[in-house]
N, C-alpha and C. Protein backbone atom coordinates (compact mmCIF):
# COMPACT_ATOMS: atom_id res chain seq x y z
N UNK A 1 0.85 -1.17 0.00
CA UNK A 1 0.00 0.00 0.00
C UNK A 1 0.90 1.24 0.00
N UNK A 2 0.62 2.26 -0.93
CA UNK A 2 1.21 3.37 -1.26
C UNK A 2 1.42 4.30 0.31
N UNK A 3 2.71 5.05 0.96
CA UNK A 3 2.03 5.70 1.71
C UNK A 3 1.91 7.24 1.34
N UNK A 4 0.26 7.50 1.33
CA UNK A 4 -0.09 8.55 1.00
C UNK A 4 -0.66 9.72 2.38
N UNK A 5 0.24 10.70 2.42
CA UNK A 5 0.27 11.64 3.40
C UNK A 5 -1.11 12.19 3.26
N UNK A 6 -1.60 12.68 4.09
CA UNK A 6 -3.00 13.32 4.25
C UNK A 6 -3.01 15.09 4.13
N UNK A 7 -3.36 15.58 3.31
CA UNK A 7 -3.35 17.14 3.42
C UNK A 7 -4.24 17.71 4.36
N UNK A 8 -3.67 18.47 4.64
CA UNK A 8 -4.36 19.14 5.99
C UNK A 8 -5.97 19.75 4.96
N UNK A 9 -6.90 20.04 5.88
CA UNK A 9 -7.90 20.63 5.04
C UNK A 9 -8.26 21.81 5.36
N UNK A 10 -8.91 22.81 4.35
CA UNK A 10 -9.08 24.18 4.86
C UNK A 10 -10.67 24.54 5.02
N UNK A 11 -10.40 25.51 6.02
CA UNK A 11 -11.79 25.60 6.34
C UNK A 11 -11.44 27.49 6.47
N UNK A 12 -13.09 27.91 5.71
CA UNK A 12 -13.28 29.25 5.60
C UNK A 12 -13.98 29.47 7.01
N UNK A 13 -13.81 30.79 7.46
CA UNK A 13 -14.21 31.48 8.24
C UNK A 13 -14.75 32.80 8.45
N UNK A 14 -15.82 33.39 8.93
CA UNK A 14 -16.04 34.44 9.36
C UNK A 14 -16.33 35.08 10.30
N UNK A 15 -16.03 36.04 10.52
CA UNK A 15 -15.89 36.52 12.08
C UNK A 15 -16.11 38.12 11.99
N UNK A 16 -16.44 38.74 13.01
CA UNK A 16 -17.22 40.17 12.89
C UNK A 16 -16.79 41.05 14.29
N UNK A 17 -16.19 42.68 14.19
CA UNK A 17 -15.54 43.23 14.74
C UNK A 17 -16.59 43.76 15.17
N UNK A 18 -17.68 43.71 15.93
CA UNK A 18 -18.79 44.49 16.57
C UNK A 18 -18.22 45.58 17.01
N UNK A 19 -18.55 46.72 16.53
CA UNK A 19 -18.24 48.43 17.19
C UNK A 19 -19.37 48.81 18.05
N UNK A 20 -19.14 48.72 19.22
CA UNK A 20 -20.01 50.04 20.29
C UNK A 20 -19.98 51.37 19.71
N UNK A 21 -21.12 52.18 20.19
CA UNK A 21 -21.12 53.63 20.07
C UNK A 21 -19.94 54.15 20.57
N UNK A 22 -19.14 53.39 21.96
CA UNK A 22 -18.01 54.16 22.50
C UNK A 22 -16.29 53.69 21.72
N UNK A 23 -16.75 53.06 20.39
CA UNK A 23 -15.29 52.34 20.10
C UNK A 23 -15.11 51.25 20.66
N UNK A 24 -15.67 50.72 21.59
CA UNK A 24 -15.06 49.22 21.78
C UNK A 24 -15.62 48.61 21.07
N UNK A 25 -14.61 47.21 21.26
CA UNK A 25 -14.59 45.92 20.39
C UNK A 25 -15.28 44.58 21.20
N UNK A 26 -16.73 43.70 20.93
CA UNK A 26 -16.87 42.69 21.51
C UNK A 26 -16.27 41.50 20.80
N UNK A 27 -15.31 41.21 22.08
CA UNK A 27 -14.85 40.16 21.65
C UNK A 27 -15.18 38.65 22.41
N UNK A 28 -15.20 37.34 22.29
CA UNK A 28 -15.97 36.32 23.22
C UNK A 28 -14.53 35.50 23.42
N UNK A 29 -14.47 34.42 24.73
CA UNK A 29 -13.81 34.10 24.77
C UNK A 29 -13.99 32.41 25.04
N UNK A 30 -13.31 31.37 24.01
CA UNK A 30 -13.20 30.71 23.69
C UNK A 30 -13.75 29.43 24.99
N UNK A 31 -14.34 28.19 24.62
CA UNK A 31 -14.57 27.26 25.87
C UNK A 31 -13.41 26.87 26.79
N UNK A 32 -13.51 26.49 27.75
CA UNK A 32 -11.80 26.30 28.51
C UNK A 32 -11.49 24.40 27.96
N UNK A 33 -12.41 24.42 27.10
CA UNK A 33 -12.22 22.98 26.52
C UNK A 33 -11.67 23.23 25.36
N UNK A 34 -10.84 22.33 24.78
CA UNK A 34 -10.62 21.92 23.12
C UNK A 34 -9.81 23.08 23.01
N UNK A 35 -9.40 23.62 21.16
CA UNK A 35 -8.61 24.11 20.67
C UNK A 35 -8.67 25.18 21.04
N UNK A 36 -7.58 25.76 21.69
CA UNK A 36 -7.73 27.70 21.45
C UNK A 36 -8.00 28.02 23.39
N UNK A 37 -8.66 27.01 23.90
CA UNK A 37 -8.87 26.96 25.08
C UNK A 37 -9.10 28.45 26.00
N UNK A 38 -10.26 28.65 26.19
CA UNK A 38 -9.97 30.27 26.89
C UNK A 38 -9.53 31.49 26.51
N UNK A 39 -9.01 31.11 25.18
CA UNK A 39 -8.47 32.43 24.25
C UNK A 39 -9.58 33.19 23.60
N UNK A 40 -9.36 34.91 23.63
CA UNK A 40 -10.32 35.52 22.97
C UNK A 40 -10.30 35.62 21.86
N UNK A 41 -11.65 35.89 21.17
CA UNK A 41 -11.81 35.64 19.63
C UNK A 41 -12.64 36.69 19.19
N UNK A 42 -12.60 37.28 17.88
CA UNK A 42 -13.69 38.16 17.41
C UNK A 42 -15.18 37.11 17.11
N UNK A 43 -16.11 36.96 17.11
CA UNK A 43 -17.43 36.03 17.38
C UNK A 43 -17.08 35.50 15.64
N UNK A 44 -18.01 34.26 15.46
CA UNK A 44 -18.23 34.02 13.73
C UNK A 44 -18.20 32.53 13.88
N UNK A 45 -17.63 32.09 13.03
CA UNK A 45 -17.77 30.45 12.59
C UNK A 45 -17.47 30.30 11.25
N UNK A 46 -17.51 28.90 11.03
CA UNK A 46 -17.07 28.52 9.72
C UNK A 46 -18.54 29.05 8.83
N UNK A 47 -17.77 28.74 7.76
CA UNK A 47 -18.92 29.22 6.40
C UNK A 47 -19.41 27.70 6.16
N UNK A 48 -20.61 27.14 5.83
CA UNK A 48 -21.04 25.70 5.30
C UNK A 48 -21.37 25.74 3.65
N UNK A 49 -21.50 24.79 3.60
CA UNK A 49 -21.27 25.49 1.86
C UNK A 49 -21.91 25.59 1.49
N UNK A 50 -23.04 25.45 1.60
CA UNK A 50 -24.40 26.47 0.22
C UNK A 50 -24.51 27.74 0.71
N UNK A 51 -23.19 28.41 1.60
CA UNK A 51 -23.28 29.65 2.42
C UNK A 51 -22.39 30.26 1.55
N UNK A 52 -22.94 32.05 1.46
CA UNK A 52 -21.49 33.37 1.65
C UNK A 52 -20.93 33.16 3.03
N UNK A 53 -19.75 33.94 2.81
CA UNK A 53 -19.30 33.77 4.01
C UNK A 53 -19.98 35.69 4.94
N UNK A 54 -20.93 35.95 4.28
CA UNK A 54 -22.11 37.03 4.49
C UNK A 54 -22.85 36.48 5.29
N UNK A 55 -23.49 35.93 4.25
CA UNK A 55 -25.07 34.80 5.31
C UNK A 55 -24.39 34.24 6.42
N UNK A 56 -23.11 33.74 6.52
CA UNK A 56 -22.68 32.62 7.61
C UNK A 56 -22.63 33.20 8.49
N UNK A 57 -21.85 34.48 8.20
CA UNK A 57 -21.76 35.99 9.41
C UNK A 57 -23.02 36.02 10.51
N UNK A 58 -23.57 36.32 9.53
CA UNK A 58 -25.19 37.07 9.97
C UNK A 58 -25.84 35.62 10.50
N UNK A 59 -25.56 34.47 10.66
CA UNK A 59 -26.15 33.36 10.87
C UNK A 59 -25.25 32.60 12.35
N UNK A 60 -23.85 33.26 12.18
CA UNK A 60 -23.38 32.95 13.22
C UNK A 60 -23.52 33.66 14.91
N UNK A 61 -23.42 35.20 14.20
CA UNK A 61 -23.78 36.49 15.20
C UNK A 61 -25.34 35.79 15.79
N UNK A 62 -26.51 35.34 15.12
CA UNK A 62 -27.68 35.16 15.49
C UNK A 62 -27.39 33.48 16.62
N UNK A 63 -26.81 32.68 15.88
CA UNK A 63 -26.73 31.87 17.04
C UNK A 63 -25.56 31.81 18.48
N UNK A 64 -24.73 32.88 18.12
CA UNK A 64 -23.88 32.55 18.93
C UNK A 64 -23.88 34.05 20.07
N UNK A 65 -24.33 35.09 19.49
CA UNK A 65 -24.97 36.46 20.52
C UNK A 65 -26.60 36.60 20.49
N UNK A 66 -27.21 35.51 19.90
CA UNK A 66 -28.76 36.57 20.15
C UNK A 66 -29.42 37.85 19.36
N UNK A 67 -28.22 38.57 18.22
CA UNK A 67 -28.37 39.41 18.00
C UNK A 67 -28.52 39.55 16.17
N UNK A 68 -29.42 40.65 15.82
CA UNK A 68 -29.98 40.36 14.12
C UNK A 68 -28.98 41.43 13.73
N UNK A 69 -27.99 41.07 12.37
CA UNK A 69 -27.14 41.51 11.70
C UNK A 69 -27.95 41.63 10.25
N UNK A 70 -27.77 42.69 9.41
CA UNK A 70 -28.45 42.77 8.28
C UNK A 70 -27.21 42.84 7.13
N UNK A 71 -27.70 41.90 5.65
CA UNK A 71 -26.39 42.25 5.30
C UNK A 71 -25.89 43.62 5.08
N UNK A 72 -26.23 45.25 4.96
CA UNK A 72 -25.62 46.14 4.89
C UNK A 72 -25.03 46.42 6.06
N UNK A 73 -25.43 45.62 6.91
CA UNK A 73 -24.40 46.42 8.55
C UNK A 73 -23.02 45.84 8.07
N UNK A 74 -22.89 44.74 7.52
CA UNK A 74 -21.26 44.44 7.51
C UNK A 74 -20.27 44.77 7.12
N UNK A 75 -18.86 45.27 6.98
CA UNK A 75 -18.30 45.45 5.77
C UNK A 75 -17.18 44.84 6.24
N UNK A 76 -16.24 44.73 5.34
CA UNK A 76 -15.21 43.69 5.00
C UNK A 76 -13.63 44.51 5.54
N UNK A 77 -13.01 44.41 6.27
CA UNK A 77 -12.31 44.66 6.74
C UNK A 77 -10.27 44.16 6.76
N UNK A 78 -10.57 42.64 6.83
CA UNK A 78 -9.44 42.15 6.49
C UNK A 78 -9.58 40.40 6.54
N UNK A 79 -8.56 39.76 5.92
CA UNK A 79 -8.55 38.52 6.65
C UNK A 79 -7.00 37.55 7.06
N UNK A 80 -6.65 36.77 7.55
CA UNK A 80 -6.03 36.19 7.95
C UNK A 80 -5.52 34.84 7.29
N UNK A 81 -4.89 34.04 7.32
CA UNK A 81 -4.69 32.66 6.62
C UNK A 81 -3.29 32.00 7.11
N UNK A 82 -3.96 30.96 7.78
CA UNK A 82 -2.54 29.94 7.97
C UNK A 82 -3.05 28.86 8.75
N UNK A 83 -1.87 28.11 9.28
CA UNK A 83 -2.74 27.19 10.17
C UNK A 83 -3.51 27.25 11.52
N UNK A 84 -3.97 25.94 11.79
CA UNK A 84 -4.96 26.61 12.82
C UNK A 84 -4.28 26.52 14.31
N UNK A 85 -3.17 25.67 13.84
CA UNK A 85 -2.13 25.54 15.27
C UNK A 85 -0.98 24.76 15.03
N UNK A 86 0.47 24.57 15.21
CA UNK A 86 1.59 23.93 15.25
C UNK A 86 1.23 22.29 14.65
N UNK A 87 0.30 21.64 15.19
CA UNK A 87 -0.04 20.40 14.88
C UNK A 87 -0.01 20.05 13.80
N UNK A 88 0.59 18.87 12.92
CA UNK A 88 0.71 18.56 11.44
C UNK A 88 -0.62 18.79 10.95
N UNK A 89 -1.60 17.74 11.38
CA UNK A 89 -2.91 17.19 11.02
C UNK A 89 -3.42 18.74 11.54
N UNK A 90 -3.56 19.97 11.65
CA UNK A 90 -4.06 20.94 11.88
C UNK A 90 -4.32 21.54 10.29
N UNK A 91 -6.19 22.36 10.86
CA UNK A 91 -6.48 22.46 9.11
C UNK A 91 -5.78 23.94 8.84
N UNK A 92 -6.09 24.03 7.44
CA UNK A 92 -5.73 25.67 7.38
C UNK A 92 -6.77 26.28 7.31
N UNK A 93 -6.54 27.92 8.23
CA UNK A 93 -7.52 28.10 7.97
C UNK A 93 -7.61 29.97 7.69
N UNK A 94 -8.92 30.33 6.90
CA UNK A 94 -8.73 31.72 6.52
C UNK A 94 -9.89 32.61 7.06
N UNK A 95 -9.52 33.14 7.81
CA UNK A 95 -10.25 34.46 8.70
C UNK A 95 -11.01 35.43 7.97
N UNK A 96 -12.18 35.44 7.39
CA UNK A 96 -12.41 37.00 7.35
C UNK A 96 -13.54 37.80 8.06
N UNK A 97 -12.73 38.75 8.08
CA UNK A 97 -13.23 39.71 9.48
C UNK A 97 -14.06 40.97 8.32
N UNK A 98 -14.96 41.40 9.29
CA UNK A 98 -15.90 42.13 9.30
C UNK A 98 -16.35 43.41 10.26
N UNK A 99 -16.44 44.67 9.88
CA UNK A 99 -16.72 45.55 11.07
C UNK A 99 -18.13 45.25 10.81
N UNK A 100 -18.73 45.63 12.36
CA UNK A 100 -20.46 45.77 12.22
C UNK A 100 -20.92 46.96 13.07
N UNK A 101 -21.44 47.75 13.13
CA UNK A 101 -21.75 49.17 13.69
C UNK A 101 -22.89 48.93 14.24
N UNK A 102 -24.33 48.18 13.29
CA UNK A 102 -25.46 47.76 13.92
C UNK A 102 -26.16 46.81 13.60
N UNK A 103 -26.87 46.74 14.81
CA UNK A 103 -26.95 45.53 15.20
C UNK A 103 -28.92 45.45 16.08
N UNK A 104 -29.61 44.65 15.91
CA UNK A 104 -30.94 44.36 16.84
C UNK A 104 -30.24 43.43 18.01
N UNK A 105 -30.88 43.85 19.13
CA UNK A 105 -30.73 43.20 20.16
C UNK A 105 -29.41 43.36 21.15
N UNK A 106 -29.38 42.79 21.79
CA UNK A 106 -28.20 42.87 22.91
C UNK A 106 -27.56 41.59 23.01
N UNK A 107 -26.10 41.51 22.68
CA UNK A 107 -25.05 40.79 22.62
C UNK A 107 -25.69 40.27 24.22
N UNK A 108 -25.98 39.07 23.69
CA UNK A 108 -25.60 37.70 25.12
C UNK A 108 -24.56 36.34 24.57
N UNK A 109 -23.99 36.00 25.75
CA UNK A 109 -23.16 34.82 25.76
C UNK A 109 -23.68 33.83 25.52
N UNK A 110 -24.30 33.05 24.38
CA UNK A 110 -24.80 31.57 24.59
C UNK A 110 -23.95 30.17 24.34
N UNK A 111 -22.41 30.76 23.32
CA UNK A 111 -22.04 29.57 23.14
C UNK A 111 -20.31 29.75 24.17
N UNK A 112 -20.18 30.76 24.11
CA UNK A 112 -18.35 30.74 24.31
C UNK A 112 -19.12 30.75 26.42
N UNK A 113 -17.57 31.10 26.52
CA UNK A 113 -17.30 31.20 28.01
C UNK A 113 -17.63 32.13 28.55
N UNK A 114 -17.47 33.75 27.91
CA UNK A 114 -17.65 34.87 28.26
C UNK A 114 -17.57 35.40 27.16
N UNK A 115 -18.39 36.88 27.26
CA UNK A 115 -17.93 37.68 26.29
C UNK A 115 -17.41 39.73 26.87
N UNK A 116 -16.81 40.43 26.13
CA UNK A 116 -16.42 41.45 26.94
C UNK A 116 -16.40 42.34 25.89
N UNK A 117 -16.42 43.76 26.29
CA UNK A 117 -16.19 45.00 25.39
C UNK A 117 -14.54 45.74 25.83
N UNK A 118 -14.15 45.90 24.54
CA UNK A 118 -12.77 46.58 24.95
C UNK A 118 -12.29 47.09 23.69
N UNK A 119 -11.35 48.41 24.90
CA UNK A 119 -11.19 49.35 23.80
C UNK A 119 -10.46 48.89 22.42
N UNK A 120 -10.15 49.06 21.72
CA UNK A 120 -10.05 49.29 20.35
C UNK A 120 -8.23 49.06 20.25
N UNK A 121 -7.66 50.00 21.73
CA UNK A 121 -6.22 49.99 21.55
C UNK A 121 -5.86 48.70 22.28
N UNK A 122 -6.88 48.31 23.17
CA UNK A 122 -5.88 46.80 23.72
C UNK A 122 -6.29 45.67 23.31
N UNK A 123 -6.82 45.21 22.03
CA UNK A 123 -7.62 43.84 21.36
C UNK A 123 -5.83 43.11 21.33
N UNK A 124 -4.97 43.66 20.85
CA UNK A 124 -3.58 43.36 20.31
C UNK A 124 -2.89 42.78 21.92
N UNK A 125 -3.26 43.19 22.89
CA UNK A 125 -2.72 42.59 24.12
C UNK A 125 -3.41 41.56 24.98
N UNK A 126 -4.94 41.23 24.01
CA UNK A 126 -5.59 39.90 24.70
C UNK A 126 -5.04 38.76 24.06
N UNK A 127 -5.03 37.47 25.15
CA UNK A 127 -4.61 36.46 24.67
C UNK A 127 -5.78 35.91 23.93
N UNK A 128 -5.15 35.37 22.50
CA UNK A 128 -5.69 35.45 21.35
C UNK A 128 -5.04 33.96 20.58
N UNK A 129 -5.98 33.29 19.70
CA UNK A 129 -5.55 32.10 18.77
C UNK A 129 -4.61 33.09 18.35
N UNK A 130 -3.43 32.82 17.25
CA UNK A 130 -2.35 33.53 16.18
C UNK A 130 -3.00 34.44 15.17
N UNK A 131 -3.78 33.69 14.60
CA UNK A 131 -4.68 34.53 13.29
C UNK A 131 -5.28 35.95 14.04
N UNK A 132 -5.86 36.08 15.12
CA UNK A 132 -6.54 37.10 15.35
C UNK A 132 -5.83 38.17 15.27
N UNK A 133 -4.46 38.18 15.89
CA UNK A 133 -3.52 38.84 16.16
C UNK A 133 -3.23 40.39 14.93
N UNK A 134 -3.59 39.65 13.68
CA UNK A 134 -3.10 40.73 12.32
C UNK A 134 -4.55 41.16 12.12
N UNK A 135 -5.90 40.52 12.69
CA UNK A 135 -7.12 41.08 12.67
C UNK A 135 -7.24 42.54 13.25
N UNK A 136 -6.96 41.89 14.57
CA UNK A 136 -6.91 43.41 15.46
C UNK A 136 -6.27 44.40 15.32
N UNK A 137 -4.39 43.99 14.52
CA UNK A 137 -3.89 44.92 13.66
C UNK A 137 -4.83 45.86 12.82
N UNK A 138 -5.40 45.23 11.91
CA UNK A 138 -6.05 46.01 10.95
C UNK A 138 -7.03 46.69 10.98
N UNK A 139 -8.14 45.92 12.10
CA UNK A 139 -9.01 46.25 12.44
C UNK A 139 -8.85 47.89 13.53
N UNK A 140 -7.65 48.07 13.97
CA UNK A 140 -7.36 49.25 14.55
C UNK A 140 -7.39 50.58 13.31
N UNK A 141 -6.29 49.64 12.21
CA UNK A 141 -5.96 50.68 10.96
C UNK A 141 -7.72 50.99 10.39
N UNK A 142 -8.42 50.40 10.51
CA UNK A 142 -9.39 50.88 9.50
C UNK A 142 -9.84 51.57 10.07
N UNK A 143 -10.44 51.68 11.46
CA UNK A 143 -11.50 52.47 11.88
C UNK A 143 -10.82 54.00 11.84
């Protein structure tokens, strides 16, 4: 039997820079289980595939804060790409981020651990998966 190495697989992502009226950033923070463990994240999920990675946005924000995103609240901001951690068998994966200004309803916690508002200048000093890291970069430059 041939040995045939396994390619890692990639998985799309989207994720959304919620802006407060005061400049902060909600960001949620990861289960203290599994990958990423406790680390903060901008909110989102993978895209499924009869999805934009628009609809997935607006589909993830609704199950994972409670809250109705329309597609003109979003806009496109930056994205990220690499792996998802040191591990061979780790997939690749590509970030794209989104500012959102508004929003129905009030951000609640239903899936992560916590979630928090913060300013704009310290997203770059929360402990964070790797990818987020050039998010919050950019996400500073745009606003």
């Amino acid at each position: 039997m041939p040995n045939v190495q396994k390619k890692p697989t990639s998985l799309l992502v989207s994720a959304a820079a919620l802006i407060g009226r005061d400049n902060t950033v909600l960001m949620q923070r990861r289960s203290l289980k599994g990958v990423h463990a406790g680390l903060w994240e901008f909110p989102g999920g993978k895209v499924e595939p009869a999805e934009t990675p628009e609809s997935a946005l607006i589909r993830e924000l609704a199950e994972e804060l409670e809250i109705v995103v329309g597609p003109k609240s979003i806009e496109p901001v930056a994205f990220a790409s690499g792996p998802a951690s040191a591990a061979p068998e780790a997939p690749h994966i590509v970030i794209l981020l989104y500012a959102c200004t508004r929003w129905s309803g009030e951000p609640r916690c239903l899936q992560a651990e916590e979630i928090g508002w913060f300013p704009m200048d310290t997203l770059v000093n929360l402990e964070m998966p790797r990818l987020d890291y050039p998010l919050a970069h950019a996400l500073k430059s745009f606003i």
